[in-house]
Every structure is written in structure tokens, then in C-alpha cells.
N, C-alpha and C. Protein backbone atom coordinates (compact mmCIF):
# COMPACT_ATOMS: atom_id res chain seq x y z
N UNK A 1 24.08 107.73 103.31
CA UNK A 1 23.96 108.34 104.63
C UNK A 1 22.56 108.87 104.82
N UNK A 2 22.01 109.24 106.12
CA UNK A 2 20.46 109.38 106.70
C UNK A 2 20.99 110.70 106.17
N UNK A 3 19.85 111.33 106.05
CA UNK A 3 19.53 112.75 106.25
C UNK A 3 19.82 113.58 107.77
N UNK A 4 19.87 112.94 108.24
CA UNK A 4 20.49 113.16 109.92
C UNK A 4 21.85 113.66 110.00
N UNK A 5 22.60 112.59 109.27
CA UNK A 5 23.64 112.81 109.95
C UNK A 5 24.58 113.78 108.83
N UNK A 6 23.98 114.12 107.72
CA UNK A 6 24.30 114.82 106.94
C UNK A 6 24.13 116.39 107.05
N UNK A 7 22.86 116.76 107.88
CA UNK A 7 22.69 117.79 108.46
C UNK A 7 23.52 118.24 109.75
N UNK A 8 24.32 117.06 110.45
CA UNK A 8 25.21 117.45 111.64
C UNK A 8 26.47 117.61 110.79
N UNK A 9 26.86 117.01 110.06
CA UNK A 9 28.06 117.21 109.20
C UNK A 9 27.85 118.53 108.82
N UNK A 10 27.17 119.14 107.90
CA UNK A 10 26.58 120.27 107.19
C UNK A 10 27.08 121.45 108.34
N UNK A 11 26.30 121.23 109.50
CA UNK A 11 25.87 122.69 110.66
C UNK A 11 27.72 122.80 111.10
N UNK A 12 28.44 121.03 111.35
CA UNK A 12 29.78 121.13 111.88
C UNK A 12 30.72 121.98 111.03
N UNK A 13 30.56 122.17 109.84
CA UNK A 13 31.47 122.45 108.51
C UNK A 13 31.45 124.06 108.53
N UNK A 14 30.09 124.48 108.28
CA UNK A 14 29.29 125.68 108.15
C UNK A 14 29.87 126.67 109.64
N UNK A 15 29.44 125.97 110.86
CA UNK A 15 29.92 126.73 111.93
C UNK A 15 31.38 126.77 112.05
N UNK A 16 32.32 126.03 111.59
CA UNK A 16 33.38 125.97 111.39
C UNK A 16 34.32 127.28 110.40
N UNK A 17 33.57 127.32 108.84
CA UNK A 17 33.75 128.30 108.57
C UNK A 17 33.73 129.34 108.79
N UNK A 18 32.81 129.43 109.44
CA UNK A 18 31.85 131.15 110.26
C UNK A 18 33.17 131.52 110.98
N UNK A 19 33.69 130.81 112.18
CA UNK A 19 34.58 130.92 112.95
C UNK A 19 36.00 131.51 112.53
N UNK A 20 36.25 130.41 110.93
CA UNK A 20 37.61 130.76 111.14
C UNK A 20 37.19 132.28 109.98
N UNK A 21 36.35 132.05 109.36
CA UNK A 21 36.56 133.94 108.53
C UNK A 21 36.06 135.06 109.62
N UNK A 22 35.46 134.24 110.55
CA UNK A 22 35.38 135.49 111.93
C UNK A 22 36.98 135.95 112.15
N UNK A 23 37.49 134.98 112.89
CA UNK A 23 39.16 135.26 113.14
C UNK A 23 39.62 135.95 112.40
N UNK A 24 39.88 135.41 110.88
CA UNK A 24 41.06 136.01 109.74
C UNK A 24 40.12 137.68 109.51
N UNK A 25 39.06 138.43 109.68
CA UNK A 25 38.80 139.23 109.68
C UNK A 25 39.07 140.31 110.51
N UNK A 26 38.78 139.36 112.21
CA UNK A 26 39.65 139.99 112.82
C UNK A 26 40.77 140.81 113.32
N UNK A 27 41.53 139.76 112.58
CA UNK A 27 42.89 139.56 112.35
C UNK A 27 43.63 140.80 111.58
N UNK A 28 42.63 140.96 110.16
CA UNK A 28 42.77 141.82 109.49
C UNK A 28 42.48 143.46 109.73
N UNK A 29 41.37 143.72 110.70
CA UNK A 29 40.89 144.82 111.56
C UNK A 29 42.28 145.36 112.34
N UNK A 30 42.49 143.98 113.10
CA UNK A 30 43.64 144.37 114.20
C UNK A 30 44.96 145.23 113.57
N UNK A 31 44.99 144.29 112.42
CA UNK A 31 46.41 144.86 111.62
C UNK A 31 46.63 145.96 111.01
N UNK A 32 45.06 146.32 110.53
CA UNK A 32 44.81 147.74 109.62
C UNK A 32 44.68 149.01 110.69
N UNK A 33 44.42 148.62 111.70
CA UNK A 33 44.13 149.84 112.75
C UNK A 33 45.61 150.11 113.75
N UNK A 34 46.46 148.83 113.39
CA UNK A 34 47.66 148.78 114.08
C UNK A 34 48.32 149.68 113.14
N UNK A 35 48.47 149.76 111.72
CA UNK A 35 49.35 149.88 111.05
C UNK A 35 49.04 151.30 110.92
N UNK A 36 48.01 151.67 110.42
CA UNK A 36 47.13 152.86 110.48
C UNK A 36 47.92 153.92 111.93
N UNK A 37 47.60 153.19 113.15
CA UNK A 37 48.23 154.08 114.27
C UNK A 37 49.36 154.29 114.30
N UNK A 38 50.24 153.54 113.80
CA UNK A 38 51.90 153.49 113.67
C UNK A 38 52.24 154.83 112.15
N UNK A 39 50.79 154.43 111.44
CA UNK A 39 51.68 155.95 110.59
C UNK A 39 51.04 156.95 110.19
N UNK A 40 50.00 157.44 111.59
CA UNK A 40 49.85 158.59 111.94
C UNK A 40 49.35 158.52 113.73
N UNK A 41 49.94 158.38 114.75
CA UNK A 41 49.72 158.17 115.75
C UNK A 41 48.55 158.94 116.72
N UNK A 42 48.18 160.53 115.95
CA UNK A 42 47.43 161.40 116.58
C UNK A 42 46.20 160.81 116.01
N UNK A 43 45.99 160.09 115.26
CA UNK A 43 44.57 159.45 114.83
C UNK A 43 44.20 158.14 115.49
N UNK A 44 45.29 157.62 116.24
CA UNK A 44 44.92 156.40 117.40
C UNK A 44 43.66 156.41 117.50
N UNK A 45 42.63 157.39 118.43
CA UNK A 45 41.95 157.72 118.64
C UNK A 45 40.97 157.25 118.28
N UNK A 46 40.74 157.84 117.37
CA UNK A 46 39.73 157.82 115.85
C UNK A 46 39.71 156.09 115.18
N UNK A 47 41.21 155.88 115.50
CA UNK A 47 40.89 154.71 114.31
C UNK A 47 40.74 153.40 115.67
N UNK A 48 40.88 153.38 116.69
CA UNK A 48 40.61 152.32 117.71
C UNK A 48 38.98 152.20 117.52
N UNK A 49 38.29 153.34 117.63
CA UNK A 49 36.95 153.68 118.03
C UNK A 49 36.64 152.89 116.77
N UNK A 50 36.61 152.93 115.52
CA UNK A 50 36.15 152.54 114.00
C UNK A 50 36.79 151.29 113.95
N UNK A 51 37.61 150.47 114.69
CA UNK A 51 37.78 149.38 114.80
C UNK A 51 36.98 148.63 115.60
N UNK A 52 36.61 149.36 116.66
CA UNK A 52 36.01 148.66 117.92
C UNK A 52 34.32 148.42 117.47
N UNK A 53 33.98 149.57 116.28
CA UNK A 53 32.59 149.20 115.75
C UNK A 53 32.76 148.32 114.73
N UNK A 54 33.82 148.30 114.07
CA UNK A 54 33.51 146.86 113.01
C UNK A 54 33.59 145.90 113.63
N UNK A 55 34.38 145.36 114.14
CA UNK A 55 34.72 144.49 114.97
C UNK A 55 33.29 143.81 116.42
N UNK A 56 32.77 144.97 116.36
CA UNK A 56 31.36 144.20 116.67
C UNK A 56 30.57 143.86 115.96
N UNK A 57 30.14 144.90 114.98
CA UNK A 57 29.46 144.14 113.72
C UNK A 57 29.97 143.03 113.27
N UNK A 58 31.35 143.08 112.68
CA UNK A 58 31.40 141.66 112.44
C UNK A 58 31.25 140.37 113.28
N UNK A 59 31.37 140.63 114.45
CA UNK A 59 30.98 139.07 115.71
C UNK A 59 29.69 139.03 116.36
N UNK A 60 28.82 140.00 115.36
CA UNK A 60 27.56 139.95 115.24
C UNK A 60 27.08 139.12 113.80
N UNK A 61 27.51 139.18 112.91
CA UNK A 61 27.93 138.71 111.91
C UNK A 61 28.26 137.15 111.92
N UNK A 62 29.05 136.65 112.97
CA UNK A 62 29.44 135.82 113.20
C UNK A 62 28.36 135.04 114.15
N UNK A 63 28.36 135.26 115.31
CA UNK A 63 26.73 134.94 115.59
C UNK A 63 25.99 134.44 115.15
N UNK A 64 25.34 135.35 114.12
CA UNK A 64 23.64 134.77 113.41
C UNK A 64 24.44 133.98 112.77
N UNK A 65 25.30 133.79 111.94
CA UNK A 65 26.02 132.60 111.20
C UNK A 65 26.03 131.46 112.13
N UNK A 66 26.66 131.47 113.12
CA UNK A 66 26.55 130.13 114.01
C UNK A 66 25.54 129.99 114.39
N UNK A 67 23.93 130.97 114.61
CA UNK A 67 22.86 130.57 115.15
C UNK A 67 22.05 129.91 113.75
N UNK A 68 22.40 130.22 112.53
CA UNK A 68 22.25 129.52 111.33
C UNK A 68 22.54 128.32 111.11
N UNK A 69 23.62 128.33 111.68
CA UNK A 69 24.46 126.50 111.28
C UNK A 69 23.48 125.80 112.43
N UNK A 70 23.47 126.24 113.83
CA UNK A 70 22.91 125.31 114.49
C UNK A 70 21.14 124.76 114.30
N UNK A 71 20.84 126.12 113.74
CA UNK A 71 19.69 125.78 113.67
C UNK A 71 19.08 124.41 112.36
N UNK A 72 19.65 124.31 111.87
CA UNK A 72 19.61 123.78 110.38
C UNK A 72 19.94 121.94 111.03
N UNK A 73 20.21 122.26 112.23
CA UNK A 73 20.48 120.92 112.77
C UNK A 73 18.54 120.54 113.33
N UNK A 74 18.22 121.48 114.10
CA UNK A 74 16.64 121.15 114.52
C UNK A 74 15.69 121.22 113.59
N UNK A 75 16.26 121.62 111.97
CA UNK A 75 15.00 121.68 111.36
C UNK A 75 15.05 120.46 110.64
């Protein structure tokens, strides 16, 4: 195979991963802050807010990862 098309394979695979450990992290945020509010409810509060900042960091996280995969295609 060219070097071409090994680098579109590469960026497809790579951005692929990024995505789905974006999700399952997600996923995992959602559940820990769900479970968290269910067994102490007066800390809702507190623990939405500390979700809502990881949860950007991480799809910031996620981001430069996909601006990584794509780029690796133009170089």
C-alpha cells in the first residue's frame, strides 16, 4: 500500500478511537454524578457543577485528538 492511503486509514482508526473513549468517559461522568446525587441529593449542586467541568475538559480532550488524527492526513 502507498503511504497515502495508509495515512487515511491511520487518521480514520485514530479519530475513531478518540470518539468512542470520548463517549464511554462520558458515559462514565454521567453515571458517577448520577449515582453520587441519588446518595446524597443536597450535593446535586456541587456535583453537576464538577461534572459539567470535566466533561468539558474532556471534549476538549477529544478535540485536539481529532484535530491530531486529521492533521496527520495533510502532513
Amino acid at each position: 500500500m502507498e503511504l497515502a492511503v495508509l495515512k487515511y486509514i491511520a487518521a480514520g482508526l485514530g479519530a475513531g478511537l478518540v470518539v468512542i473513549g470520548a463517549g464511554f468517559g462520558l458515559g462514565k461522568i454521567g453515571t458517577a454524578a448520577l449515582e453520587g446525587t441519588a446518595r446524597q441529593p443536597e450535593a446535586g449542586g456541587d456535583l453537576r457543577t464538577t461534572m459539567i467541568i470535566i466533561a468539558a475538559l474532556l471534549e476538549g480532550a477529544a478535540m485536539l485528538g481529532l484535530v491530531i488524527c486529521l492533521l496527520t492526513m495533510v502532513m
